[in-house]
C-alpha atoms as a PDB file:
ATOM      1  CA  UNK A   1     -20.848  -4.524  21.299  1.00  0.00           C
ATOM      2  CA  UNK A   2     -19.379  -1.372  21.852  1.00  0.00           C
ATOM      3  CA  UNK A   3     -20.067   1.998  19.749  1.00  0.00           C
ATOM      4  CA  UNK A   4     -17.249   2.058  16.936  1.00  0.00           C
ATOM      5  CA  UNK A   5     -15.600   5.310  15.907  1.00  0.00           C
ATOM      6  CA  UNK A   6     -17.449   7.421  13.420  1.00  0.00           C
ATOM      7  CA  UNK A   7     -14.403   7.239  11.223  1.00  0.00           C
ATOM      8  CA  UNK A   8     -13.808   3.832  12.081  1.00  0.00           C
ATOM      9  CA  UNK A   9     -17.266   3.375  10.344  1.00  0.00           C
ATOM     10  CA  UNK A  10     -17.102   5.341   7.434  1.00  0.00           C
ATOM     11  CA  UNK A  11     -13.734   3.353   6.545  1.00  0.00           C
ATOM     12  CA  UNK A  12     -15.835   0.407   6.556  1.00  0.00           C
ATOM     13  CA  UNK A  13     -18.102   2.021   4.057  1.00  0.00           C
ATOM     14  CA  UNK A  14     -15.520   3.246   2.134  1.00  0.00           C
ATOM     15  CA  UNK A  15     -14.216  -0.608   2.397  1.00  0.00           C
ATOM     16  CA  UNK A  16     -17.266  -1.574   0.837  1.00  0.00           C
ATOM     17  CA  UNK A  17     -17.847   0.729  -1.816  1.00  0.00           C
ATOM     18  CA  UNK A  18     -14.440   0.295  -3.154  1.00  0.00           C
ATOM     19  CA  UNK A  19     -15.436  -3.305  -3.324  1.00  0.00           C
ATOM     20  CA  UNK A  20     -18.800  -2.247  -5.616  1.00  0.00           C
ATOM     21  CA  UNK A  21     -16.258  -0.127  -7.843  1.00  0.00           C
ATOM     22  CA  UNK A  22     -13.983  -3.270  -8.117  1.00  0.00           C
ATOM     23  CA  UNK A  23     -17.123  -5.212  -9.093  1.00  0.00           C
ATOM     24  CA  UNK A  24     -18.376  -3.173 -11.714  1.00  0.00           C
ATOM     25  CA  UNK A  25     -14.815  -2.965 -13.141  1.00  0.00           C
ATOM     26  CA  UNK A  26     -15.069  -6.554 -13.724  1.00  0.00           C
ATOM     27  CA  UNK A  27     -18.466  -6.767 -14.864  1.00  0.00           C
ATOM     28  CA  UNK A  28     -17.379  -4.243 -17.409  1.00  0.00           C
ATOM     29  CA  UNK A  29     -14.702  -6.463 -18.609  1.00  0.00           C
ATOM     30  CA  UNK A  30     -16.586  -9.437 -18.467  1.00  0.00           C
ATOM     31  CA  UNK A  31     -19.496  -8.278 -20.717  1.00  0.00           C
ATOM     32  CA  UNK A  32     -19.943  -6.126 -23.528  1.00  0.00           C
ATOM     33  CA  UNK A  33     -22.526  -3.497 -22.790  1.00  0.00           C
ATOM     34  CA  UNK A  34     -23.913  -0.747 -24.747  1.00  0.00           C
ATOM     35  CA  UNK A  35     -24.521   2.849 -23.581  1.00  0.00           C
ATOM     36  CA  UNK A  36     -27.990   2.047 -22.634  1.00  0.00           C
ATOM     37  CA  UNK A  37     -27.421  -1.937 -21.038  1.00  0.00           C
ATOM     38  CA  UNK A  38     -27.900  -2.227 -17.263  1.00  0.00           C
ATOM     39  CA  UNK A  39     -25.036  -2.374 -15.123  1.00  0.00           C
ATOM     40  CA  UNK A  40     -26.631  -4.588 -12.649  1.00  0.00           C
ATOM     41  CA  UNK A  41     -29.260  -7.743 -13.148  1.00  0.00           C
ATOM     42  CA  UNK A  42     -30.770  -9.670 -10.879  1.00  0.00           C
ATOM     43  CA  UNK A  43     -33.196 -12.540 -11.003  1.00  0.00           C
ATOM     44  CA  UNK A  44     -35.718 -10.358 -12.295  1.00  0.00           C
ATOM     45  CA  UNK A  45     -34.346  -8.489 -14.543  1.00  0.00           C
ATOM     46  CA  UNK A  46     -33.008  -4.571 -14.592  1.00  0.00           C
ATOM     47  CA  UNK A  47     -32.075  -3.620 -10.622  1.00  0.00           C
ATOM     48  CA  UNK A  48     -34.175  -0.136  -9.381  1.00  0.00           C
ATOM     49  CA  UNK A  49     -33.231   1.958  -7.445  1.00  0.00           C
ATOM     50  CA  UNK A  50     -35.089   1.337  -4.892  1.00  0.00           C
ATOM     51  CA  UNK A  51     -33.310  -2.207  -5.093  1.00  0.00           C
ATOM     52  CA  UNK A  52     -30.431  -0.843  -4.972  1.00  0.00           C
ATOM     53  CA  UNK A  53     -31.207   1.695  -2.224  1.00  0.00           C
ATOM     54  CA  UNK A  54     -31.955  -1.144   0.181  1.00  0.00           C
ATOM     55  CA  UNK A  55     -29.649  -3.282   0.056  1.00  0.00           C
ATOM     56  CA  UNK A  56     -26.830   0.081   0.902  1.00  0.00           C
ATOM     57  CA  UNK A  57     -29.296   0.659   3.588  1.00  0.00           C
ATOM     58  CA  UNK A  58     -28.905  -2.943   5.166  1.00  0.00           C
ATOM     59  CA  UNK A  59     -24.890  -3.141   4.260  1.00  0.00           C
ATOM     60  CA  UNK A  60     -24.694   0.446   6.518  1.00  0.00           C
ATOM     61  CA  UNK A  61     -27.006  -1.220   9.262  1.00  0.00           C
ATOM     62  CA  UNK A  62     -24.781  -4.454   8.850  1.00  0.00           C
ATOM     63  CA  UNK A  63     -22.335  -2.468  10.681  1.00  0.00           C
ATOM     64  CA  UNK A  64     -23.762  -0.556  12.568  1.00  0.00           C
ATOM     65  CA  UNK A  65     -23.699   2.877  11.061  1.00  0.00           C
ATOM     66  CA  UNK A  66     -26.188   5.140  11.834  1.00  0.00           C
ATOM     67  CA  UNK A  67     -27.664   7.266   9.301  1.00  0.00           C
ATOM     68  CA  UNK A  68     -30.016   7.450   6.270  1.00  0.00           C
ATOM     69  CA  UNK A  69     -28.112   6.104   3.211  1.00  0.00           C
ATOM     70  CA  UNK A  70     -29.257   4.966  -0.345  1.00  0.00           C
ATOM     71  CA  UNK A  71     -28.053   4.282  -3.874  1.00  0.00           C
ATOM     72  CA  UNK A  72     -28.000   8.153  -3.955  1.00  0.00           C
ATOM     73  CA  UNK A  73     -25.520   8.217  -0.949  1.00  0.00           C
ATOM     74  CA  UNK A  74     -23.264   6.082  -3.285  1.00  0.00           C
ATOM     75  CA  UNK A  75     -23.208   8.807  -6.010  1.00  0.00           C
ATOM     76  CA  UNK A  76     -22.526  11.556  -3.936  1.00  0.00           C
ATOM     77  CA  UNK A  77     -19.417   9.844  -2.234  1.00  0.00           C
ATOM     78  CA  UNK A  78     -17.902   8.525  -5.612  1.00  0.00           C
ATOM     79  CA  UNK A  79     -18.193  12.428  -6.906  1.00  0.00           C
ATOM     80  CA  UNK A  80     -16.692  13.693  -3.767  1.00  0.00           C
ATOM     81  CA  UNK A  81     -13.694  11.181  -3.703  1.00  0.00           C
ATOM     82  CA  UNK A  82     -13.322  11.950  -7.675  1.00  0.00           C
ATOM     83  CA  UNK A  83     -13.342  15.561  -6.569  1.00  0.00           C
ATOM     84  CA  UNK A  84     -10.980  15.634  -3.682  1.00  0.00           C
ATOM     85  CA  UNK A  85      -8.699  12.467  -4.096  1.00  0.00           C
ATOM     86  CA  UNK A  86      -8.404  12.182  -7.785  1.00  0.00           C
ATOM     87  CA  UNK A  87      -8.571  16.302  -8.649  1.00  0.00           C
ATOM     88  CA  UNK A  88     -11.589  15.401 -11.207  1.00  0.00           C
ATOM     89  CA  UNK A  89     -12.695  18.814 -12.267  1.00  0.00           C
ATOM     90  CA  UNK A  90     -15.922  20.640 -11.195  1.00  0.00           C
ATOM     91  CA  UNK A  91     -16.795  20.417 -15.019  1.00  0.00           C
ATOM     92  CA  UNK A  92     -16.146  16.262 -15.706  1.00  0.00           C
ATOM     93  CA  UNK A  93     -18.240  16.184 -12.437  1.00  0.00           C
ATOM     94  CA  UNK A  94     -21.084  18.597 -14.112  1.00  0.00           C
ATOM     95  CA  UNK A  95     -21.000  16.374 -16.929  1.00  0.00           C
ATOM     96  CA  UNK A  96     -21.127  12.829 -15.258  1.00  0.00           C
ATOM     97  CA  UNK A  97     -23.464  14.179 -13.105  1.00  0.00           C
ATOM     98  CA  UNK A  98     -26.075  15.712 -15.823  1.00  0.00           C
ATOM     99  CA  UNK A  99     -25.808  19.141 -13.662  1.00  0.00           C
ATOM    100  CA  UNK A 100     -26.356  22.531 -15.472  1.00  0.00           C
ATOM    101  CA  UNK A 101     -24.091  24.693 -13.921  1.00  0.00           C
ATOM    102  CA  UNK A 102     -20.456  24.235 -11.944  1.00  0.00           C
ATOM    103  CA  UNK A 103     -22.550  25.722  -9.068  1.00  0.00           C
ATOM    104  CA  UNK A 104     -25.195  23.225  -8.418  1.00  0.00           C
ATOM    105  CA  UNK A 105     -21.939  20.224  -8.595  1.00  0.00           C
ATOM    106  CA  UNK A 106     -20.397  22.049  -6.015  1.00  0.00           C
ATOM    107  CA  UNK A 107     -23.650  22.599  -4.122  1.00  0.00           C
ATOM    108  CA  UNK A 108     -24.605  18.944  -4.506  1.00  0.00           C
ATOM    109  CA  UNK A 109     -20.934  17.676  -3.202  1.00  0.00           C
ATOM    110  CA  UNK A 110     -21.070  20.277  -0.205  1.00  0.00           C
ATOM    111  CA  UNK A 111     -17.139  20.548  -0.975  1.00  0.00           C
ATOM    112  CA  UNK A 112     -16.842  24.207  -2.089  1.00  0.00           C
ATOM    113  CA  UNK A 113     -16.453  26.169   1.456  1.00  0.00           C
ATOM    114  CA  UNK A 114     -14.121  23.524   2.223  1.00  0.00           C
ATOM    115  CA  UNK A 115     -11.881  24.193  -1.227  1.00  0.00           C
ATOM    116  CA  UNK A 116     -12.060  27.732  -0.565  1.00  0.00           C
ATOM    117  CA  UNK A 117     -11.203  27.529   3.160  1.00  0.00           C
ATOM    118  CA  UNK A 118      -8.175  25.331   1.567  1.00  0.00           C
ATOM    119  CA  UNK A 119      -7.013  27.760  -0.525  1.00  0.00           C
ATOM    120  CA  UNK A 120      -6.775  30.362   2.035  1.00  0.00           C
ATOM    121  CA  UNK A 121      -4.710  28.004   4.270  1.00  0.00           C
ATOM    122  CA  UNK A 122      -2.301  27.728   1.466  1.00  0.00           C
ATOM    123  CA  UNK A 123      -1.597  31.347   1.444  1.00  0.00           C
ATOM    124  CA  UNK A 124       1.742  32.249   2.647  1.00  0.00           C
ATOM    125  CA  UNK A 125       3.070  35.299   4.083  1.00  0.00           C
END
């Protein structure tokens, strides 16, 4: 099999985890959960995150893409792609994400140097 594109790749991850966020949209209107009800069950019960964390790790390996990714790779990406494709603000973010300060949401989505470089481009003279 030949080596795939890198972006040809993460399209297929974004594939899938657009599929997850379709999923969970219909769980949610399936079932009536409270604030503190699991999102996902399985067989036994509550999923972990450990659960969780494997099964991202085989869907990346199930095509082929090379990395270290997790349940925690999932949370980073949906903040980034509410951040840069839907214009979510750096304080929604802080809140979803339980963060302290604007500073450490931008640290954690490594997306600030390239907002700032942005912003410079968009200078005209």
């Amino acid at each position: 099999m030949p080596p795939e594109s890198a972006t040809h790749l993460h399209d297929h991850l974004l594939k899938g985890i657009y599929l997850i966020a379709e999923m969970i949209v219909l769980l949610l209107a399936d079932h009536t959960l409270t604030d503190t009800a699991p999102l996902f069950v399985g067989q036994r019960g509550k999923m972990t995150v450990p659960t969780l964390s494997r099964m991202v790790n085989e869907w990346c390996n199930a095509i082929n893409l090379k990395g270290n990714y997790s349940s925690h790779s999932m949370r980073k990406t949906f903040g980034y792609h509410q951040r840069t494709r839907l214009n979510t603000s750096v304080a929604e973010l802080m809140v979803m994400f339980n963060h302290s300060s604007q500073k450490q949401t931008l640290d954690y989505l490594c997306i600030q140097p390239d907002e700032i470089r942005e912003a410079y481009l968009k200078l005209s003279y």
